[in-house]
Protein backbone atom coordinates (compact mmCIF):
# COMPACT_ATOMS: atom_id res chain seq x y z
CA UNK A 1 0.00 0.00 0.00
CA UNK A 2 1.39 3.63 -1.02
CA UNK A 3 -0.67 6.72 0.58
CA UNK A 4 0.75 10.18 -0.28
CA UNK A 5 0.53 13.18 1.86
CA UNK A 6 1.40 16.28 -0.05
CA UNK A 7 2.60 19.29 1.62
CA UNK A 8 3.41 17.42 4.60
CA UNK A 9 4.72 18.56 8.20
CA UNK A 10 8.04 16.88 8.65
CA UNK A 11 8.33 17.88 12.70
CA UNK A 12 7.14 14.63 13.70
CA UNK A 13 9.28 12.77 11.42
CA UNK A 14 12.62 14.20 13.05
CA UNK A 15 13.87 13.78 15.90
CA UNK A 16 15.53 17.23 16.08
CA UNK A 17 11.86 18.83 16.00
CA UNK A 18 12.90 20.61 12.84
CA UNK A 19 9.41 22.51 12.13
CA UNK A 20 10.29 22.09 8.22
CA UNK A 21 7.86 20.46 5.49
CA UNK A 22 8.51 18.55 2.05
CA UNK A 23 6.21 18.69 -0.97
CA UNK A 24 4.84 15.42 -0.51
CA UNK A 25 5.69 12.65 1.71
CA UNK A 26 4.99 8.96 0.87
CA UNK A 27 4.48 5.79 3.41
CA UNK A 28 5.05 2.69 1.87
CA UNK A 29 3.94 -0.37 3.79
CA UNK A 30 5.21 -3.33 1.73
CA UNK A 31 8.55 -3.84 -0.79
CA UNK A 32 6.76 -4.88 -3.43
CA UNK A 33 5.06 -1.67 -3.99
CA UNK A 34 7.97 0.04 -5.23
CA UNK A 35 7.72 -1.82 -8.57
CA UNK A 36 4.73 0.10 -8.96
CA UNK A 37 5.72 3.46 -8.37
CA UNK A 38 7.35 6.05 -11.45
CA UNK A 39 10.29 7.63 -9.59
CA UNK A 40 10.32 10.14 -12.50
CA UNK A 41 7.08 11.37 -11.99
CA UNK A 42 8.07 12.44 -8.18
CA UNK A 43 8.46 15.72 -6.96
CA UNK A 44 12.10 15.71 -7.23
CA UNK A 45 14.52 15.03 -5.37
CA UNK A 46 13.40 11.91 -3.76
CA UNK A 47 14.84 11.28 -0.23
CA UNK A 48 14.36 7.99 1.81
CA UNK A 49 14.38 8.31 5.06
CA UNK A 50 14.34 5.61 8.54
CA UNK A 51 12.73 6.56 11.75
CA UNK A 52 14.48 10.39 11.18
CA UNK A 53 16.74 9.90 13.84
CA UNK A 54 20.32 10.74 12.05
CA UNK A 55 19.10 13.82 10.30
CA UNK A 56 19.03 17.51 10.07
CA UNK A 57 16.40 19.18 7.65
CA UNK A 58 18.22 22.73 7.18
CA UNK A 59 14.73 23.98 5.56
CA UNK A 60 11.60 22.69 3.97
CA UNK A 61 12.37 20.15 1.67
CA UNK A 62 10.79 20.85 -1.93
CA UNK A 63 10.87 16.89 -3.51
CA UNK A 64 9.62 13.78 -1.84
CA UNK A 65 10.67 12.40 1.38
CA UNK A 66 9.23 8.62 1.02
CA UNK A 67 9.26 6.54 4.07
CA UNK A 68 9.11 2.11 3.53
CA UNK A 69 7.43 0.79 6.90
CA UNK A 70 8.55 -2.98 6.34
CA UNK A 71 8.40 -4.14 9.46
CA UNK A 72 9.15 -8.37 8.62
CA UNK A 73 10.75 -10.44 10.49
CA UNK A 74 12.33 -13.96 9.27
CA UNK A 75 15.15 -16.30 11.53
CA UNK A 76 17.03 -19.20 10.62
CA UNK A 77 18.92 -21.07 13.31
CA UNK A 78 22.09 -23.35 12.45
CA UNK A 79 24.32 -24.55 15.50
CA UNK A 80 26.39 -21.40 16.26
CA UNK A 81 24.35 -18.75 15.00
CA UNK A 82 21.32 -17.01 13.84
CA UNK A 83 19.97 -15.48 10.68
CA UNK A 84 17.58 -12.59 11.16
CA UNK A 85 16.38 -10.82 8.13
CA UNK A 86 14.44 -7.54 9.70
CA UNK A 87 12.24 -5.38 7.64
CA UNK A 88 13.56 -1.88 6.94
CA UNK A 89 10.81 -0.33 8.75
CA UNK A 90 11.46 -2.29 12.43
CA UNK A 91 12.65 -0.19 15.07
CA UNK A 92 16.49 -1.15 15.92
CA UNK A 93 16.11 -0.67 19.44
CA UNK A 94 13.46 -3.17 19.39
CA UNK A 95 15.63 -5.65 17.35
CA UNK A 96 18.22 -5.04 20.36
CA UNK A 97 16.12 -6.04 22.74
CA UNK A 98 14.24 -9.23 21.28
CA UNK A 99 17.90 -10.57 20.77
CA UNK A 100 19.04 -10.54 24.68
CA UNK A 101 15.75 -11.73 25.16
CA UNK A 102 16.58 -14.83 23.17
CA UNK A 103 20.38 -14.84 24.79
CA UNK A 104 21.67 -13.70 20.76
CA UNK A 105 25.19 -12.10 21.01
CA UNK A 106 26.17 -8.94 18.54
CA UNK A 107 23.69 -6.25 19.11
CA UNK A 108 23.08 -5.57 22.45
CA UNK A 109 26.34 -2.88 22.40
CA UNK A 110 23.96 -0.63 20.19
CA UNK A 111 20.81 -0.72 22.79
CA UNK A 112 19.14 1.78 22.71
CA UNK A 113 20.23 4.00 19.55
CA UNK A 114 16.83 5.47 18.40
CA UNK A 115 16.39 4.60 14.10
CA UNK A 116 15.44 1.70 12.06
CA UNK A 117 16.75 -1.26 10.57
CA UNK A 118 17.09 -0.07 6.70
CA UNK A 119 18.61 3.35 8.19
CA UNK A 120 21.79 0.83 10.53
CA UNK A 121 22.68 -0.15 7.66
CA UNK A 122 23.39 3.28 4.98
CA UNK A 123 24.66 4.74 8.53
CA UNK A 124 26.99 1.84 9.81
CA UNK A 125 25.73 2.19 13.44
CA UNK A 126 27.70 2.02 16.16
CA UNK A 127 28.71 2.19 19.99
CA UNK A 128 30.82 1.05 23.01
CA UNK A 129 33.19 -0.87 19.91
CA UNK A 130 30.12 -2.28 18.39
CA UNK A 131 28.94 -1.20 14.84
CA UNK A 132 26.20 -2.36 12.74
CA UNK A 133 28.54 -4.07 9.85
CA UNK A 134 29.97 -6.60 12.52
CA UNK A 135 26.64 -8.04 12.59
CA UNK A 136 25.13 -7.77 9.03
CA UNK A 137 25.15 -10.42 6.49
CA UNK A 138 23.18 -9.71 3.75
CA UNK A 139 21.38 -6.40 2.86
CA UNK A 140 18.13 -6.31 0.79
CA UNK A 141 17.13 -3.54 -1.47
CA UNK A 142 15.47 -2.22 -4.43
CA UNK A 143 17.88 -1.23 -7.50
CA UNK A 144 16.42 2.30 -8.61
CA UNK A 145 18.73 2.03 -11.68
CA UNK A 146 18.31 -1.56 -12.97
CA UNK A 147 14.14 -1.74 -11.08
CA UNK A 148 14.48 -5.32 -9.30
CA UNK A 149 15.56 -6.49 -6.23
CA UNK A 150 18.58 -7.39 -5.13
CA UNK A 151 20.47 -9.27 -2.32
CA UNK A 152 24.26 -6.85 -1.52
CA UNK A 153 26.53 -9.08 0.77
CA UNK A 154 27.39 -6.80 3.84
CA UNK A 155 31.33 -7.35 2.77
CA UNK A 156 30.54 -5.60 -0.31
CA UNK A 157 29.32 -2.69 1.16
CA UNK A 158 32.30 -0.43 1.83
CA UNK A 159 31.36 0.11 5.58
CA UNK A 160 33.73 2.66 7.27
CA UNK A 161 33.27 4.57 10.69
CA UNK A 162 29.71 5.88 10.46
CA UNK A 163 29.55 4.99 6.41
CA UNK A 164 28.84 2.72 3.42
CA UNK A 165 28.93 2.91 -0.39
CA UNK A 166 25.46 3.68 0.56
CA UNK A 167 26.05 7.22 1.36
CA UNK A 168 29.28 7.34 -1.12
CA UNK A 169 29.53 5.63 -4.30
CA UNK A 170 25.52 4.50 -4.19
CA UNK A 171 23.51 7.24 -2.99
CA UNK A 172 20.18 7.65 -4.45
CA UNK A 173 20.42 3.87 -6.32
CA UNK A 174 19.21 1.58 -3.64
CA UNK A 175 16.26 1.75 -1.29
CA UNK A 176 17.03 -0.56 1.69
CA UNK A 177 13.63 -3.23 2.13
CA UNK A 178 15.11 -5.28 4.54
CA UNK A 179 18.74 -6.00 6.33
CA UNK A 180 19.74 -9.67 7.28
CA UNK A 181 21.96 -9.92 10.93
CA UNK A 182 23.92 -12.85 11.72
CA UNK A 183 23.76 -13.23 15.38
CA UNK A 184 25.81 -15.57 17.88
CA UNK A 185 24.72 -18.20 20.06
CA UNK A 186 28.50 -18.48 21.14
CA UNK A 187 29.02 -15.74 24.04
CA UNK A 188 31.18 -12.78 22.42
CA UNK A 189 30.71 -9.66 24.72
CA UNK A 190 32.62 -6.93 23.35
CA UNK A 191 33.41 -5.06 26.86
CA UNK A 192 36.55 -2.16 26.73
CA UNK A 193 34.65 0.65 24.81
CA UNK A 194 33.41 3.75 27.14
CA UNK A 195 33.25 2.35 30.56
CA UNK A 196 31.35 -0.85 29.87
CA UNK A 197 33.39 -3.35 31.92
CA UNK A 198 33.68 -0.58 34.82
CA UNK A 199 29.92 -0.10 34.97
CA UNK A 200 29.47 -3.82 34.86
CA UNK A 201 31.79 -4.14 37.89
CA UNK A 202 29.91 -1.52 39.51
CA UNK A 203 27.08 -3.73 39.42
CA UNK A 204 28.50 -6.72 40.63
CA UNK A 205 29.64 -8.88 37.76
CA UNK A 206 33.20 -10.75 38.72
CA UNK A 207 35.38 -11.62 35.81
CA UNK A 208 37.17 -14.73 35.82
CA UNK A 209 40.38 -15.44 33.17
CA UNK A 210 42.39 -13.30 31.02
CA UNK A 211 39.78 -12.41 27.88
CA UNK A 212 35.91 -12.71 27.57
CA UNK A 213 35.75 -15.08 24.60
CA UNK A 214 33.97 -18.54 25.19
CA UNK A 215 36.83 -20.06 27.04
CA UNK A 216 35.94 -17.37 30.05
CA UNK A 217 33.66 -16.95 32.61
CA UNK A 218 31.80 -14.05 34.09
CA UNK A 219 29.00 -13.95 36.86
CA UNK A 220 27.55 -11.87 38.55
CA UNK A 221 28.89 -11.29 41.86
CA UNK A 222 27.76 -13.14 45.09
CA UNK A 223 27.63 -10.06 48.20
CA UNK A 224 28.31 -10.31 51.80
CA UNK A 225 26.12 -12.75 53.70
CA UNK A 226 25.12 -14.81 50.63
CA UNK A 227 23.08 -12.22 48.84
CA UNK A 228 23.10 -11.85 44.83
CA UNK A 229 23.06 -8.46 43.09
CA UNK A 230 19.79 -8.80 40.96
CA UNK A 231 20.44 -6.74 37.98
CA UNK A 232 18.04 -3.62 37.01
CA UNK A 233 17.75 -1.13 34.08
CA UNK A 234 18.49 1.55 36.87
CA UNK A 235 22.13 1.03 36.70
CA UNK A 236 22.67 -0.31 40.52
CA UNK A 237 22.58 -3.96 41.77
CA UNK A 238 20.08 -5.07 44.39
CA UNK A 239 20.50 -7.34 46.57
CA UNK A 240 18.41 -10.45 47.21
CA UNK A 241 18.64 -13.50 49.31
CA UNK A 242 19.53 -16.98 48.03
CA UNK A 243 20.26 -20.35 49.85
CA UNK A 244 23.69 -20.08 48.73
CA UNK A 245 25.76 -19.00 45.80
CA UNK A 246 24.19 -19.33 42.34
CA UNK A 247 27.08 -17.86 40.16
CA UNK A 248 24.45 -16.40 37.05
CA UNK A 249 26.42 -15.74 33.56
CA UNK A 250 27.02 -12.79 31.79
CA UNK A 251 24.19 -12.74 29.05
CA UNK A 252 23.36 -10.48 26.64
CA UNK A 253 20.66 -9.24 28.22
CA UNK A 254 23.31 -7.64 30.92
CA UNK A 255 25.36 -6.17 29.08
CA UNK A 256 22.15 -4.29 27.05
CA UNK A 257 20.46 -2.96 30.61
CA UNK A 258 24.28 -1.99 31.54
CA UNK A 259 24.20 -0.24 28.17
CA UNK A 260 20.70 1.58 28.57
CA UNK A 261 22.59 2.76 31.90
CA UNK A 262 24.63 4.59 30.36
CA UNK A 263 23.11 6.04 27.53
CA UNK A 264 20.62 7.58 29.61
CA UNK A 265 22.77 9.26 32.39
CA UNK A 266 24.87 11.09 29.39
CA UNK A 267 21.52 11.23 26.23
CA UNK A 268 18.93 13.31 26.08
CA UNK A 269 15.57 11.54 25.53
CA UNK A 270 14.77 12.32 22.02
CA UNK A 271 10.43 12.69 22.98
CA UNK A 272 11.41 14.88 24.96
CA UNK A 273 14.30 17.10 23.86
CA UNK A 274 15.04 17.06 20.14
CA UNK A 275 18.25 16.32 19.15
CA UNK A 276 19.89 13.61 16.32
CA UNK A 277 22.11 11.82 18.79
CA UNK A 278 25.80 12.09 18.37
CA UNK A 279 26.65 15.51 16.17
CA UNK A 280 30.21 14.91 14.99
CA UNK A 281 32.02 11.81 14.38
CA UNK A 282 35.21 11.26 16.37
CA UNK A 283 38.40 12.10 14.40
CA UNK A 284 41.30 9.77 13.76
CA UNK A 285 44.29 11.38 13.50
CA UNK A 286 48.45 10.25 13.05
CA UNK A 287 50.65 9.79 16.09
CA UNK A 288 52.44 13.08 15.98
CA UNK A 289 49.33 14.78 15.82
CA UNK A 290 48.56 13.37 19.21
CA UNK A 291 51.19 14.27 20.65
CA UNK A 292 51.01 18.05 19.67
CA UNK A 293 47.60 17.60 21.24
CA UNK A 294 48.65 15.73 24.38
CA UNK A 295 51.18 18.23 24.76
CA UNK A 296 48.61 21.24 24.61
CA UNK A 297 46.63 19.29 27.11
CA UNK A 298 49.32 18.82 30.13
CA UNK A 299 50.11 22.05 29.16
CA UNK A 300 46.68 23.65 30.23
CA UNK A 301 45.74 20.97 32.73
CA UNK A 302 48.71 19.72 34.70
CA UNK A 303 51.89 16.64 33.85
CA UNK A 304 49.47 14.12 35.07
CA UNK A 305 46.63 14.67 32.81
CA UNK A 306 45.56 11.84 30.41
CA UNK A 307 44.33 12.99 26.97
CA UNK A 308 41.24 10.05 26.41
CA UNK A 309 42.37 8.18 23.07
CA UNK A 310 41.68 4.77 21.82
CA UNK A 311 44.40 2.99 19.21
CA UNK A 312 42.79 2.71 15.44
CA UNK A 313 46.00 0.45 13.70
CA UNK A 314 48.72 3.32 13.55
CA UNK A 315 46.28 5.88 14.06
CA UNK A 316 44.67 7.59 17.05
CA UNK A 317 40.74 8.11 17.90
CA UNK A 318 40.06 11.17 19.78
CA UNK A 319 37.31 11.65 21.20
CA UNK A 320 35.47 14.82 19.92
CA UNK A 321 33.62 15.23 23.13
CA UNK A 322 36.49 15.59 24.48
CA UNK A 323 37.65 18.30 22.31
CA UNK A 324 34.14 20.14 22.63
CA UNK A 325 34.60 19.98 26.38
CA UNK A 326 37.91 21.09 26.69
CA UNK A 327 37.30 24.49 24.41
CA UNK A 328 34.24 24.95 27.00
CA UNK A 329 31.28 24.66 24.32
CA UNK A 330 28.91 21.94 27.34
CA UNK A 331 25.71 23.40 27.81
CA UNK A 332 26.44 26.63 25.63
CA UNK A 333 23.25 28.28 23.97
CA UNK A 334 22.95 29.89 20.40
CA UNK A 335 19.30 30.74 19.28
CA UNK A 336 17.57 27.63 20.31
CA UNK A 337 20.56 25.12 19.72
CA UNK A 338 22.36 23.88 22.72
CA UNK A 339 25.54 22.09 23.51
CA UNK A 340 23.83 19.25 25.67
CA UNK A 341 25.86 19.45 29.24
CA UNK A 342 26.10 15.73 29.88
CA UNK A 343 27.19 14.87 26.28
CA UNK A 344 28.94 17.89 24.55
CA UNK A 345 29.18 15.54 21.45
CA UNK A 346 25.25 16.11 20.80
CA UNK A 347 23.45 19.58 20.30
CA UNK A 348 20.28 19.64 21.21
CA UNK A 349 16.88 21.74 20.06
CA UNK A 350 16.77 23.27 23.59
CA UNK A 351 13.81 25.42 23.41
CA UNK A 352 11.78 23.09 21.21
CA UNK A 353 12.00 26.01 18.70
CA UNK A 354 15.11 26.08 17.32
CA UNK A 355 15.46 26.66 13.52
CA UNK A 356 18.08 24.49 11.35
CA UNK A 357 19.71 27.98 11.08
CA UNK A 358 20.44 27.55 15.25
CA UNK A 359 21.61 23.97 14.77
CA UNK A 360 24.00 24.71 12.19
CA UNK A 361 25.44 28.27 13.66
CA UNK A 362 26.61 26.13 16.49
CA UNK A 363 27.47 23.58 14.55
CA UNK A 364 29.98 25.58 12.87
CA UNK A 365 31.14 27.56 15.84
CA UNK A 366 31.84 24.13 17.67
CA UNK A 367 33.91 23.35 13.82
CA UNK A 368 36.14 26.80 13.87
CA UNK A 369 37.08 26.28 17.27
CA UNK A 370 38.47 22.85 16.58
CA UNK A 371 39.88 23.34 14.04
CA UNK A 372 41.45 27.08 15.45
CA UNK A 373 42.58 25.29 18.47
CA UNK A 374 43.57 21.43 17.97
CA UNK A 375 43.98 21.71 13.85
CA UNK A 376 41.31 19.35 13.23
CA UNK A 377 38.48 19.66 11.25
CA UNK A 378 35.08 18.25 12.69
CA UNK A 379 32.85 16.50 10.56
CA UNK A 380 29.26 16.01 11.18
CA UNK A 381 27.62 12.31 11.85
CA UNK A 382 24.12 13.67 11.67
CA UNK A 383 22.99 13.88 7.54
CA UNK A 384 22.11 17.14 6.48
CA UNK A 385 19.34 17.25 4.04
């Protein structure tokens, strides 16, 4: 089913709260539709878009913004692993959590990242050392050149830190239908990204061995007088009383509420302040470059300070929250746009009124000052459309 809406409000269809609208927006309900449709005869441009989560509208958007609600779902279990092939249209957050539900290892890292499936896959998801092509198999989509489906093998899709051929060398010639996910039934927790394994600790799981591969074991901690933490989405471990101790393993389920944990002490809710979720992608810079930065950093903070950093091969990963917070940009206003204060690497519509004119003043001021002060040049995660 295709029903068209022309000159249709877009605010509800961001998550910024951009109060923009496009000439006509279209909700597609099933694949098969498209081989209906004539693309030429569309207000033009045509613009796909997922749950609008990744995605600044800098005006109102004179072509077609066309929206494929596919929400499918089809799994295939073998011995080690599990084939889910996910509509474009299901919510990702949702796919999280009905995979710790069924103890399925790869996703549960990216809990809680607001979007849809068909949108993980153009944007290469990721968090905590997780991203979106280290789970993908097969992607499904609709060939706007050649008008047939076709089956892209997630190897083939030139995924890169927060991109894909998608966005590059394919833009505007697929439309994702649906996204296959190879998931484990072998434990694989992926745990030394942003804090994980310390907020894990904090409540209550032990590790046991050198690594966290299958040959390891991690349980949850037994407290003082025989009482077991019982794990909650709140972040804190609460006690109960058992007979004796009942060592529980690490599932995926824990590591996803340990994940929620964290995402919602430092992100802003997007129902209830718009925003797009991480702004600017982190940088990855040479060695030398670090150390010029390092250097700056001991210089305005003391010998013992420790620049955060992880190792990328030969290269560095800086963290550009970092950078935001150490040129003093957390909580800072322009127009409606705010720096958020527990997460300087999102900007937030603060006043529920702020124009894409707001957004991107302070997206640019945040970009001069980086570059004026560390010689590195910000670039943005969120699309701009």
């Amino acid at each position: 089913m295709v029903t068209r809406y022309p000159a249709y409000d877009l605010s509800r269809r961001n998550t910024f709260g951009m109060k923009v609208s496009c000439r006509l927006y279209m909700e597609i309900t099933e694949p098969e539709d498209l081989l209906a449709l004539d693309f030429d005869a569309l207000p033009q441009p045509v613009f796909v878009m997922g749950g609008g989560s990744n995605l600044l509208f800098t005006g109102d958007y004179q072509g077609t913004v066309m929206h494929l609600g596919n929400a499918s779902c089809h799994a295939e279990r073998s011995e080690e692993s599990v084939l889910v092939t996910l509509g474009s249209g299901v919510v990702f957050d949702d796919f999280c959590a009905w995979a710790a539900a069924e103890s399925l290892w790869g996703p549960e890292n990216l809990s809680l990242i607001p979007g849809e499936v068909g949108a993980s896959a153009v944007q290469n998801i990721g968090a905590y050392g997780v991203e979106a092509k280290d789970i993908i198999d097969t992607v499904h989509a609709f060939d706007l050149r050649e008008r047939r489906f076709v089956d892209i093998p997630g190897a083939d899709c030139g995924y890169g830190y927060r991109t894909s051929n998608f966005k590059t060398a394919w833009k505007g010639r697929y439309i994702i239908t649906a996204v296959t996910f190879r998931l484990s039934l072998v434990p694989n927790p992926i745990l030394d990204y942003g804090g994980v394994r310390k907020a894990l600790e904090n409540r209550g799981v032990v590790f046991e061995g050198e690594g966290m591969g299958p040959e390891t074991y991690a349980t949850l901690g037994i407290l003082e007088g025989g009482a077991q933490p019982q794990v909650g989405r709140d972040g804190g471990a609460q006690p109960r009383r058992v007979s004796g101790p009942i060592p529980s393993p690490l599932t995926p389920q824990i590591i996803r509420e340990t994940i929620i944990g964290i995402r919602e002490k430092k992100l802003p809710d997007p129902a209830k302040i718009g925003s797009a979720g991480s702004f600017f992608c982190n940088p990855v810079i040479e060695k030398d470059h670090f150390a010029r930065i390092v250097a700056l950093a001991k210089a305005e903070n003391g010998p013992e300070y420790e620049v955060p950093h992880y190792e990328v091969g030969e290269r560095i990963k800086v963290p550009a929250a970092w950078m935001i917070d150490q040129c003093g940009f957390k909580g800072m206003r322009l127009g409606g746009a705010q720096v958020y204060p527990n997460q300087p690497l999102v900007i937030v519509n603060a006043t529920g009124d702020a124009t894409p004119q707001d957004i991107i003043a302070l997206e640019q001021r945040v970009i001069d000052t980086i570059q004026d002060k560390y010689g590195i040049t910000l670039h943005p995660e969120v699309e701009h459309v």
